[in-house]
C-alpha atoms as a PDB file:
ATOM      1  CA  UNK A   1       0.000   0.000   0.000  1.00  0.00           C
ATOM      2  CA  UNK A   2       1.338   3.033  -0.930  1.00  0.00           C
ATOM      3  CA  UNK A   3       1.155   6.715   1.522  1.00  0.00           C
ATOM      4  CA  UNK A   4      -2.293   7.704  -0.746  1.00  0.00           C
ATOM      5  CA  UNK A   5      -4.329   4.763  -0.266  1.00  0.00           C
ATOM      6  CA  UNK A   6      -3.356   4.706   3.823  1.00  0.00           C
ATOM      7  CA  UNK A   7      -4.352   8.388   4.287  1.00  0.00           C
ATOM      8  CA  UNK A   8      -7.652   7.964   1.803  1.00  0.00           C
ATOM      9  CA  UNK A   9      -8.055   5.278   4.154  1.00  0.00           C
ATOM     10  CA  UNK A  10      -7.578   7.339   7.602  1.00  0.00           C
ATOM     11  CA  UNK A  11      -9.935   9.713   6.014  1.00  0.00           C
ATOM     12  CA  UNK A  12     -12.555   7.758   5.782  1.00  0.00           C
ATOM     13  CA  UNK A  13     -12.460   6.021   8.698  1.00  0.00           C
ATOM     14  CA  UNK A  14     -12.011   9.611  10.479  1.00  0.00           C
ATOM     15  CA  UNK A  15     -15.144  10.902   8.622  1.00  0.00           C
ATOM     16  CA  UNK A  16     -17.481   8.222   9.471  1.00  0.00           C
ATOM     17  CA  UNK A  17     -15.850   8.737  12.885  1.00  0.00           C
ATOM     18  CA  UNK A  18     -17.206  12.441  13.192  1.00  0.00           C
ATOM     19  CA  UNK A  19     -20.312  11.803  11.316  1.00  0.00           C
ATOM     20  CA  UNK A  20     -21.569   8.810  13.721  1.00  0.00           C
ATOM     21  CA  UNK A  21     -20.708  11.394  16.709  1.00  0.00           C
ATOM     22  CA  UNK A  22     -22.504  14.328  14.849  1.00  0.00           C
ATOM     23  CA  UNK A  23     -25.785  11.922  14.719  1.00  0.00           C
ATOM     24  CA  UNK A  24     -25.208  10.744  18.062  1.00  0.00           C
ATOM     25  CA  UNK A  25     -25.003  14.057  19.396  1.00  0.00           C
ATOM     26  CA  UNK A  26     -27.967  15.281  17.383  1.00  0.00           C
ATOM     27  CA  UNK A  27     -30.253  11.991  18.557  1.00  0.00           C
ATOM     28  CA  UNK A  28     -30.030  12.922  22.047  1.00  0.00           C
ATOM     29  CA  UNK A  29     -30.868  16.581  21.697  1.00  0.00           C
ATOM     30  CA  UNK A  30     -34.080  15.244  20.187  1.00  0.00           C
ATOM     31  CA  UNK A  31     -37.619  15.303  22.622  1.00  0.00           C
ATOM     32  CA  UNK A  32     -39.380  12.265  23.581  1.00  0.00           C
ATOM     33  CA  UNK A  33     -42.984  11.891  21.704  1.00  0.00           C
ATOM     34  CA  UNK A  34     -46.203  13.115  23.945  1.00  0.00           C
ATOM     35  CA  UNK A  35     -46.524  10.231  25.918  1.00  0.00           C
ATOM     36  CA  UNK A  36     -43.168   8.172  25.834  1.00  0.00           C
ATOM     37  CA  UNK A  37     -42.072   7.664  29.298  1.00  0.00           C
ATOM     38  CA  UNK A  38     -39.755   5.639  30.579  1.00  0.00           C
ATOM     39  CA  UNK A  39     -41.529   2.135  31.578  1.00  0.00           C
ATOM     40  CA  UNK A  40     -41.607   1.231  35.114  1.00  0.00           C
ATOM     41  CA  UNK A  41     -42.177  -1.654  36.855  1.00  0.00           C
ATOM     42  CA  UNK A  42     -44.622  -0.442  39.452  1.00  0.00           C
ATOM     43  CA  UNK A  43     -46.781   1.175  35.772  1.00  0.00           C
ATOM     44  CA  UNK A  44     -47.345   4.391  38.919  1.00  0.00           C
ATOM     45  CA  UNK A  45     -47.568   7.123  36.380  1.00  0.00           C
ATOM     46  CA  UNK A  46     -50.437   5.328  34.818  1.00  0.00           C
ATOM     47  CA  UNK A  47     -53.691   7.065  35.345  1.00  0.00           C
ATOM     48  CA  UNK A  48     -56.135   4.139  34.487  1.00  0.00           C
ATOM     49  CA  UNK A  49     -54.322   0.487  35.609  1.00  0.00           C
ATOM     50  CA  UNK A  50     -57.145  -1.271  34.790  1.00  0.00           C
ATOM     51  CA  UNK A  51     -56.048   0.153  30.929  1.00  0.00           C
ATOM     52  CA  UNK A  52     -52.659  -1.059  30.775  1.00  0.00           C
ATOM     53  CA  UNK A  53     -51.717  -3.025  27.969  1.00  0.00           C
ATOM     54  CA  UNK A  54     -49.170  -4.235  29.895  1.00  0.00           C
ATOM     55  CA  UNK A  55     -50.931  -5.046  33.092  1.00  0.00           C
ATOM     56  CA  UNK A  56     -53.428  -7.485  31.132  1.00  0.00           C
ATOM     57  CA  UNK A  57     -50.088  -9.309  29.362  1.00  0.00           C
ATOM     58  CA  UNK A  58     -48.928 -10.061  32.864  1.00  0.00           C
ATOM     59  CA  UNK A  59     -52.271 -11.477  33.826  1.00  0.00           C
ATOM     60  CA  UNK A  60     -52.764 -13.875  30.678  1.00  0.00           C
ATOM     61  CA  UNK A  61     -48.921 -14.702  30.917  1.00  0.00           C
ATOM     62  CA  UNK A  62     -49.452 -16.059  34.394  1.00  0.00           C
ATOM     63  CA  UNK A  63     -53.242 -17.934  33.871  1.00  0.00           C
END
C-alpha cells in the first residue's frame, strides 16, 4: 500500500468517525414523543391500571 491509499483510508475512517458522533449528538438533543415515558415496573404514572396493555399481558402470561 502506498502513503495515498493509507491516508484515503484514515480519512474515511475519520469521517465516518465524526459523522456517527454528529448523529449521536444530534439523537439525544431530540424530545421524547407526547406520551413516551420511561416504563416502570410499578406502571405508577399510569392514570387508568385497569387500561394497561401491559398489566393485562402479565395477567394472561401467568393464567
Amino acid at each position: 500500500m502506498n502513503f495515498v491509499q493509507i491516508l484515503t483510508a484514515l480519512a474515511l475512517v475519520g469521517g465516518l468517525a465524526v459523522l456517527n458522533g454528529w448523529i449521536y449528538v444530534k439523537n439525544k438533543k431530540t424530545p421524547l414523543p407526547e406520551g413516551c415515558e420511561p416504563f416502570r415496573e410499578s406502571c405508577s404514572n399510569c392514570p387508568a391500571e385497569e387500561d394497561c396493555v401491559l398489566k393485562k399481558v402479565e395477567r394472561s402470561v401467568k393464567q
